[in-house]
C-alpha atoms as a PDB file:
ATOM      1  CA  UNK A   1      89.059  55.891  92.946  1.00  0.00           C
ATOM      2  CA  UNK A   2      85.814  57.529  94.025  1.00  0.00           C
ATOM      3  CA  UNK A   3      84.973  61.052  94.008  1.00  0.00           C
ATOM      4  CA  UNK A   4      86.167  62.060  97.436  1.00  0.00           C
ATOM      5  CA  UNK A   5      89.481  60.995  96.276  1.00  0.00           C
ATOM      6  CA  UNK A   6      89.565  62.667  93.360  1.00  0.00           C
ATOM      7  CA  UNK A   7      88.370  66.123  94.929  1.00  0.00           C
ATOM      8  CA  UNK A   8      91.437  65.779  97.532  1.00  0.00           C
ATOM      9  CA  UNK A   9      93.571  64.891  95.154  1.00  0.00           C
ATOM     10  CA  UNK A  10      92.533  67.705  92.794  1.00  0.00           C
ATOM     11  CA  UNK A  11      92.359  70.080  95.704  1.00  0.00           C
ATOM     12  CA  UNK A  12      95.997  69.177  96.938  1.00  0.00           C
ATOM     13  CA  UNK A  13      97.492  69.213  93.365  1.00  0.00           C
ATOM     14  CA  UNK A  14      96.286  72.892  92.872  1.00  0.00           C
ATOM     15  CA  UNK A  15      97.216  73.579  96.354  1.00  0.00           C
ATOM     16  CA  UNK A  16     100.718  72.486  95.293  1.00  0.00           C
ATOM     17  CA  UNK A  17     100.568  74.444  91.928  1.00  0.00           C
ATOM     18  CA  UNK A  18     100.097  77.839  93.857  1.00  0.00           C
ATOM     19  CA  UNK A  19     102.628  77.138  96.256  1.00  0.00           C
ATOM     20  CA  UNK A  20     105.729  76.110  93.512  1.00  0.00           C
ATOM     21  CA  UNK A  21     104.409  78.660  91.258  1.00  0.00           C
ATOM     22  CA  UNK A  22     104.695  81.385  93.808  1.00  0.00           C
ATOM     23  CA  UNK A  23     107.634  80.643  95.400  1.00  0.00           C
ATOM     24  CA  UNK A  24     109.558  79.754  92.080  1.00  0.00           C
ATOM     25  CA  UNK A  25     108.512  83.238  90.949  1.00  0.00           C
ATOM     26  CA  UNK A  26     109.223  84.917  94.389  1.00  0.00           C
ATOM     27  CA  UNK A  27     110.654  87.684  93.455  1.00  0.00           C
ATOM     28  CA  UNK A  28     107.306  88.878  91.961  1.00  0.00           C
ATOM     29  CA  UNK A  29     105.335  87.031  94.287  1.00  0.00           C
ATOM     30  CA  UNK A  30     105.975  89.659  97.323  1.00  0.00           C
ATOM     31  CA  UNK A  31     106.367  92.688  98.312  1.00  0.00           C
ATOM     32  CA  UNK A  32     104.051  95.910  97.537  1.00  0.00           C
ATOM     33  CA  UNK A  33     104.759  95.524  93.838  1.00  0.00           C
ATOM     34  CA  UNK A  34     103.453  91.902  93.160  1.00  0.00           C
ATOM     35  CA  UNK A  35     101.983  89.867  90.370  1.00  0.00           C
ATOM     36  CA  UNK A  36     101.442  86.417  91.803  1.00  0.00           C
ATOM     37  CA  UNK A  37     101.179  84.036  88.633  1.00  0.00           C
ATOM     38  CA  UNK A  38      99.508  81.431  90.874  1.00  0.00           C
ATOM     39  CA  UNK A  39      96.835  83.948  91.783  1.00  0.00           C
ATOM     40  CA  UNK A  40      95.307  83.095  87.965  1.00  0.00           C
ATOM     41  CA  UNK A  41      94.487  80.094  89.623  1.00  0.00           C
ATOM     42  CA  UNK A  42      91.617  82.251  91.662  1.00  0.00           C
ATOM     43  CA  UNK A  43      89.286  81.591  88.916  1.00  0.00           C
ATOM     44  CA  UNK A  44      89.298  77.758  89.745  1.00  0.00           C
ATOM     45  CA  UNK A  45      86.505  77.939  91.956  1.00  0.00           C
ATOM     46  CA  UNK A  46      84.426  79.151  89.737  1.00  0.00           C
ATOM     47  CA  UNK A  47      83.781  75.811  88.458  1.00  0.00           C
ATOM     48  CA  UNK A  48      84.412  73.528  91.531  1.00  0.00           C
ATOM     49  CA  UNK A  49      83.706  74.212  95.348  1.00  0.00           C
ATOM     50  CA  UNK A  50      86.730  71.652  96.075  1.00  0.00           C
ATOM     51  CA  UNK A  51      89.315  73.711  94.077  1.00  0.00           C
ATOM     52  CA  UNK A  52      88.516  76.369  97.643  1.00  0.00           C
ATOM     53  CA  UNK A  53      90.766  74.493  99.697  1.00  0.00           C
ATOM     54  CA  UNK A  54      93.512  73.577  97.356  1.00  0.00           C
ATOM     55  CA  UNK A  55      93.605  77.356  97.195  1.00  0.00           C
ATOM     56  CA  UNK A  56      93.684  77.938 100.789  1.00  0.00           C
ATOM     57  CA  UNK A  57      96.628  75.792 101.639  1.00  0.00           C
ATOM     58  CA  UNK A  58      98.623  76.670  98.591  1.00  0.00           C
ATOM     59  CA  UNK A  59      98.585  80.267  99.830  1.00  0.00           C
ATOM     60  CA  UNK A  60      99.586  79.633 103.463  1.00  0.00           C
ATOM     61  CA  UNK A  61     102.598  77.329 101.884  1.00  0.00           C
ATOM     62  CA  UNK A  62     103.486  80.163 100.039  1.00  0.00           C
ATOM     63  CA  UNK A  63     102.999  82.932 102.857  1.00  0.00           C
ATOM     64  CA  UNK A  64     104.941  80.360 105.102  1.00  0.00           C
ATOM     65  CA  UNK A  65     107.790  80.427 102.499  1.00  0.00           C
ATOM     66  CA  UNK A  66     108.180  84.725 101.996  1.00  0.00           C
ATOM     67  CA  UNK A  67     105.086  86.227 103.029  1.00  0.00           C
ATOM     68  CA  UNK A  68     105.301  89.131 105.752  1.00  0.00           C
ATOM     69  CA  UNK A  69     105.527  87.039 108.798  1.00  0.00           C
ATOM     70  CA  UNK A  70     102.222  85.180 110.704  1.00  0.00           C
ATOM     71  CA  UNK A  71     100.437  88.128 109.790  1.00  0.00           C
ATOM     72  CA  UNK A  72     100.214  87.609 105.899  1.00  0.00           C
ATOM     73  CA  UNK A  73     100.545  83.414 106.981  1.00  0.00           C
ATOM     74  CA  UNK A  74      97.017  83.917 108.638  1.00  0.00           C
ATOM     75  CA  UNK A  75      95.220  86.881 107.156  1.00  0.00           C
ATOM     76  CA  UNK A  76      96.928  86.907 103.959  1.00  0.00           C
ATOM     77  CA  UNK A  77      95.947  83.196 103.133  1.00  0.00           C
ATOM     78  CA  UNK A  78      92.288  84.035 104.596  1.00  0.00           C
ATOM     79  CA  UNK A  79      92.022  86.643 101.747  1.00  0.00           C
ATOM     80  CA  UNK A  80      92.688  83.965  99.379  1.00  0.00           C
ATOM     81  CA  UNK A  81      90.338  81.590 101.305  1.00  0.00           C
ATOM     82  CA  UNK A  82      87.484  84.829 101.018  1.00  0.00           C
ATOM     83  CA  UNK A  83      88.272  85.451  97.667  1.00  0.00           C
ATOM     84  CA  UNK A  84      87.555  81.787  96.487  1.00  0.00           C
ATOM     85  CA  UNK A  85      84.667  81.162  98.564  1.00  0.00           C
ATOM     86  CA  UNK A  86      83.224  84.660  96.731  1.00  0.00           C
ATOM     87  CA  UNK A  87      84.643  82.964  93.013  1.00  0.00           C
ATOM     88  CA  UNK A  88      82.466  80.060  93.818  1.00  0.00           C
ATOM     89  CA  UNK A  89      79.082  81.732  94.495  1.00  0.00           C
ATOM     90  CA  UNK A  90      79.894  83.818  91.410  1.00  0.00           C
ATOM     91  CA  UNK A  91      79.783  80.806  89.477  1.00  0.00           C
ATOM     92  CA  UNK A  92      76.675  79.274  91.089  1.00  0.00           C
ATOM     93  CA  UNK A  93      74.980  82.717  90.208  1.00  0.00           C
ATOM     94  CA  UNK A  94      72.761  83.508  87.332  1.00  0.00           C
ATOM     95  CA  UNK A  95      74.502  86.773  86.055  1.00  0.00           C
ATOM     96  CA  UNK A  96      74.892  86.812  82.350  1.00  0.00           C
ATOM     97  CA  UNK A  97      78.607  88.637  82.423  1.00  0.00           C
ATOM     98  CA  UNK A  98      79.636  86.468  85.924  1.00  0.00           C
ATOM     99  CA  UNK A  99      82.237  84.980  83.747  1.00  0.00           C
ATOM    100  CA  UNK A 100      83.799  88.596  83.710  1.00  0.00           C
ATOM    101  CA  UNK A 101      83.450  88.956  87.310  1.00  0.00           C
ATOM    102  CA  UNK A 102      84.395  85.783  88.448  1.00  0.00           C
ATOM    103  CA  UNK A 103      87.958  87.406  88.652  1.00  0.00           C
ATOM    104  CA  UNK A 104      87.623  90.447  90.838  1.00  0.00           C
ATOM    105  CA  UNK A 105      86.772  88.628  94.340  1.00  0.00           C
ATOM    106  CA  UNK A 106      91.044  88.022  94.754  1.00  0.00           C
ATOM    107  CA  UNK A 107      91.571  91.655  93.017  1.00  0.00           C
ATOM    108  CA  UNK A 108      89.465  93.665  95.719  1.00  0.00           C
ATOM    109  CA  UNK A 109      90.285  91.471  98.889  1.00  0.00           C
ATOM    110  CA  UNK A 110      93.649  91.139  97.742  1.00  0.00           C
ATOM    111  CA  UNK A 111      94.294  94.811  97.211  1.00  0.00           C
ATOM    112  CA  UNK A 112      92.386  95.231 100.970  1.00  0.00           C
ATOM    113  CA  UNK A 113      93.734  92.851 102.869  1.00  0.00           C
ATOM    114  CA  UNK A 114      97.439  92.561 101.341  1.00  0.00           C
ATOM    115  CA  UNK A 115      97.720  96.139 101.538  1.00  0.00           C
ATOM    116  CA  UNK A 116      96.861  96.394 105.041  1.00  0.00           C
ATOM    117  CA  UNK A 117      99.361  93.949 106.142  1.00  0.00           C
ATOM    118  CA  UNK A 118     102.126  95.449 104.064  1.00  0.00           C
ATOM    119  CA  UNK A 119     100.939  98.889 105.379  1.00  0.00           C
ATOM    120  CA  UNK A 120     101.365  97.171 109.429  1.00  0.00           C
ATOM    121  CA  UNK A 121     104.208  95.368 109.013  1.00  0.00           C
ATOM    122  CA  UNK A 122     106.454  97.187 106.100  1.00  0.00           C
ATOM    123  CA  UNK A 123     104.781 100.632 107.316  1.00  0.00           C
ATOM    124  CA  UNK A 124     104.450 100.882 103.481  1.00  0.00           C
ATOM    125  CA  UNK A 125     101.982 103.854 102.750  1.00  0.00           C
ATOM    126  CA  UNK A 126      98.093 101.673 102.561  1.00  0.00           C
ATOM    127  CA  UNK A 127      96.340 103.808  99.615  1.00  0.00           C
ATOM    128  CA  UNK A 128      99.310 103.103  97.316  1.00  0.00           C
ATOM    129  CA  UNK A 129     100.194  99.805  98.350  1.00  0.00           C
ATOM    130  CA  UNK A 130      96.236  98.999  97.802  1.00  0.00           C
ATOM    131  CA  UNK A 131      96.768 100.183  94.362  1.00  0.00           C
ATOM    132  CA  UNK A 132      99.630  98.240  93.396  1.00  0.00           C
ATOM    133  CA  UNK A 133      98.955  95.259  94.729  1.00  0.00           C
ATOM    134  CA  UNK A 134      95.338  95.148  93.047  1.00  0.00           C
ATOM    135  CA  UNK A 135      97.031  96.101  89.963  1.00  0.00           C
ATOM    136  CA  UNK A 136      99.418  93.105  90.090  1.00  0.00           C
ATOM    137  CA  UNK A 137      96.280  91.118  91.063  1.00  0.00           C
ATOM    138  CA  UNK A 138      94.641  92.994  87.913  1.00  0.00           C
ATOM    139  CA  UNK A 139      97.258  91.110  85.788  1.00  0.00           C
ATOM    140  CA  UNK A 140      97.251  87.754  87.333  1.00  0.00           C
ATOM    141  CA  UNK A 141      93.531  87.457  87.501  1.00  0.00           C
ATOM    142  CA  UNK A 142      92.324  88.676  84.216  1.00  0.00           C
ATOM    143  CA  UNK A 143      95.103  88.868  82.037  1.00  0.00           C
ATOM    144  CA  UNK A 144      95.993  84.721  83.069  1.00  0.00           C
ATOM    145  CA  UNK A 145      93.426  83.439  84.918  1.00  0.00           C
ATOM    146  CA  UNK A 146      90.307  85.180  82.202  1.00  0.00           C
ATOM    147  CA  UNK A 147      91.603  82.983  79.353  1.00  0.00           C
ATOM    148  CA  UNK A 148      92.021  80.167  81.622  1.00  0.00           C
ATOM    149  CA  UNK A 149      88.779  80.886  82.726  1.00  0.00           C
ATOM    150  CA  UNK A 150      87.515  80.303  79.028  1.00  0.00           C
ATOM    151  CA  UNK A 151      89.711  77.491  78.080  1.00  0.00           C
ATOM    152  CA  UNK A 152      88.419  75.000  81.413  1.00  0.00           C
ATOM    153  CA  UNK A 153      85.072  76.467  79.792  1.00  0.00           C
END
Protein backbone atom coordinates (compact mmCIF):
# COMPACT_ATOMS: atom_id res chain seq x y z
CA UNK A 1 0.00 0.00 0.00
CA UNK A 2 1.65 3.34 -0.70
CA UNK A 3 1.42 6.40 1.23
CA UNK A 4 -1.59 7.99 -0.37
CA UNK A 5 -3.41 5.01 0.75
CA UNK A 6 -2.41 4.98 3.96
CA UNK A 7 -3.16 8.84 4.58
CA UNK A 8 -6.91 8.12 3.28
CA UNK A 9 -7.18 5.36 5.09
CA UNK A 10 -5.86 6.99 8.27
CA UNK A 11 -7.85 10.09 7.51
CA UNK A 12 -11.21 8.08 7.04
CA UNK A 13 -10.59 5.83 10.13
CA UNK A 14 -10.32 8.98 12.41
CA UNK A 15 -13.06 10.50 10.50
CA UNK A 16 -15.08 7.44 11.58
CA UNK A 17 -13.73 7.56 15.24
CA UNK A 18 -15.24 11.15 15.74
CA UNK A 19 -18.35 10.35 14.23
CA UNK A 20 -19.19 6.84 16.50
CA UNK A 21 -17.62 8.46 19.36
CA UNK A 22 -19.89 11.43 19.21
CA UNK A 23 -22.91 10.05 18.38
CA UNK A 24 -22.52 6.99 20.84
CA UNK A 25 -22.00 9.65 23.51
CA UNK A 26 -24.80 12.01 22.18
CA UNK A 27 -26.21 12.95 24.95
CA UNK A 28 -23.03 14.92 25.87
CA UNK A 29 -22.14 15.53 22.47
CA UNK A 30 -24.93 18.45 21.99
CA UNK A 31 -26.55 20.94 23.21
CA UNK A 32 -25.12 24.20 25.12
CA UNK A 33 -23.68 21.98 27.83
CA UNK A 34 -21.31 19.65 25.76
CA UNK A 35 -18.13 17.70 26.19
CA UNK A 36 -17.53 16.01 22.87
CA UNK A 37 -15.04 13.02 23.70
CA UNK A 38 -14.16 12.87 19.99
CA UNK A 39 -13.11 16.51 20.11
CA UNK A 40 -9.67 15.03 22.01
CA UNK A 41 -9.07 13.91 18.72
CA UNK A 42 -8.36 17.85 17.73
CA UNK A 43 -4.86 17.39 18.73
CA UNK A 44 -4.29 14.87 15.78
CA UNK A 45 -3.21 17.37 13.48
CA UNK A 46 -0.69 18.40 15.29
CA UNK A 47 1.38 15.69 14.03
CA UNK A 48 -0.13 14.96 10.53
CA UNK A 49 -1.71 17.45 7.91
CA UNK A 50 -3.87 14.30 6.64
CA UNK A 51 -5.48 13.67 10.10
CA UNK A 52 -7.38 17.58 8.85
CA UNK A 53 -9.78 15.90 6.80
CA UNK A 54 -10.56 12.82 8.73
CA UNK A 55 -11.55 15.53 11.18
CA UNK A 56 -13.63 17.44 8.89
CA UNK A 57 -15.90 14.70 7.76
CA UNK A 58 -16.18 13.04 11.11
CA UNK A 59 -17.73 16.27 12.37
CA UNK A 60 -20.26 16.83 9.56
CA UNK A 61 -21.29 12.90 10.16
CA UNK A 62 -21.81 13.78 13.50
CA UNK A 63 -23.60 17.29 12.96
CA UNK A 64 -25.66 15.33 10.26
CA UNK A 65 -26.65 12.82 13.02
CA UNK A 66 -27.84 15.62 16.12
CA UNK A 67 -26.25 18.76 15.42
CA UNK A 68 -28.60 21.98 15.22
CA UNK A 69 -29.81 21.59 11.74
CA UNK A 70 -27.62 22.70 8.28
CA UNK A 71 -26.46 25.43 10.27
CA UNK A 72 -24.13 23.50 12.78
CA UNK A 73 -23.86 20.66 9.51
CA UNK A 74 -21.98 23.54 7.62
CA UNK A 75 -20.53 26.05 10.03
CA UNK A 76 -20.27 23.84 12.89
CA UNK A 77 -18.07 21.21 10.97
CA UNK A 78 -16.06 24.33 9.39
CA UNK A 79 -15.06 25.21 13.03
CA UNK A 80 -13.67 21.86 13.34
CA UNK A 81 -12.13 22.10 9.81
CA UNK A 82 -10.51 25.86 11.21
CA UNK A 83 -9.58 24.50 14.30
CA UNK A 84 -7.42 21.63 12.74
CA UNK A 85 -5.98 23.52 10.03
CA UNK A 86 -4.78 26.10 13.12
CA UNK A 87 -3.56 22.53 15.24
CA UNK A 88 -1.44 21.81 12.27
CA UNK A 89 0.52 25.08 11.86
CA UNK A 90 0.91 24.91 15.65
CA UNK A 91 2.79 21.90 15.22
CA UNK A 92 4.89 23.02 12.23
CA UNK A 93 5.82 26.09 14.52
CA UNK A 94 8.91 26.60 16.53
CA UNK A 95 7.29 27.61 19.95
CA UNK A 96 8.88 25.86 22.83
CA UNK A 97 5.34 25.36 24.91
CA UNK A 98 3.26 24.70 21.27
CA UNK A 99 2.66 21.33 22.70
CA UNK A 100 0.45 23.22 25.36
CA UNK A 101 -1.22 25.20 22.81
CA UNK A 102 -1.74 22.82 20.29
CA UNK A 103 -5.18 22.30 22.11
CA UNK A 104 -6.84 25.67 22.24
CA UNK A 105 -7.48 26.23 18.30
CA UNK A 106 -11.01 23.77 18.80
CA UNK A 107 -11.50 25.48 22.45
CA UNK A 108 -11.71 29.21 21.09
CA UNK A 109 -13.44 28.49 17.62
CA UNK A 110 -15.50 26.04 19.19
CA UNK A 111 -16.71 28.23 22.00
CA UNK A 112 -17.21 31.11 18.94
CA UNK A 113 -18.67 29.45 16.45
CA UNK A 114 -20.82 26.69 18.43
CA UNK A 115 -22.09 29.31 20.54
CA UNK A 116 -23.27 31.42 17.86
CA UNK A 117 -25.23 28.78 16.24
CA UNK A 118 -26.80 27.61 19.45
CA UNK A 119 -27.42 31.35 20.25
CA UNK A 120 -29.41 31.56 16.31
CA UNK A 121 -31.04 28.58 16.30
CA UNK A 122 -31.84 27.56 20.19
CA UNK A 123 -32.01 31.51 20.93
CA UNK A 124 -29.82 30.24 23.84
CA UNK A 125 -28.22 33.41 25.52
CA UNK A 126 -24.38 33.69 23.26
CA UNK A 127 -21.99 34.93 26.27
CA UNK A 128 -23.03 31.91 28.36
CA UNK A 129 -23.42 29.43 25.83
CA UNK A 130 -19.70 30.62 24.65
CA UNK A 131 -18.67 29.77 28.08
CA UNK A 132 -19.99 26.45 28.40
CA UNK A 133 -19.34 25.13 25.40
CA UNK A 134 -15.50 26.18 25.59
CA UNK A 135 -15.53 24.72 28.93
CA UNK A 136 -16.75 21.31 27.67
CA UNK A 137 -14.18 21.85 24.87
CA UNK A 138 -11.71 22.75 27.90
CA UNK A 139 -12.24 19.10 29.05
CA UNK A 140 -12.15 17.25 25.86
CA UNK A 141 -9.13 19.00 24.53
CA UNK A 142 -6.77 19.14 27.38
CA UNK A 143 -7.96 16.94 29.88
CA UNK A 144 -8.12 13.82 26.83
CA UNK A 145 -6.65 14.96 23.97
CA UNK A 146 -3.17 16.70 26.19
CA UNK A 147 -2.17 13.19 27.32
CA UNK A 148 -2.94 11.83 24.03
CA UNK A 149 -1.06 14.50 22.76
CA UNK A 150 2.03 13.14 24.81
CA UNK A 151 1.48 9.51 24.40
CA UNK A 152 1.46 9.72 20.05
CA UNK A 153 4.64 11.84 21.23
Amino acid sequence: MNNKTKHLVFGALIGAVYAVLTIVLAPISYGQVQVRISEALTILPFFSAYSIWGLFVGCIVANLYGGAGILDIVFGSLATLLAALLTYYIGKSSFKLKKYLAPMPPVVVNAVVVALILNYTAQLPLFITMIWVGFGELIACYLLGLPLLSVIN
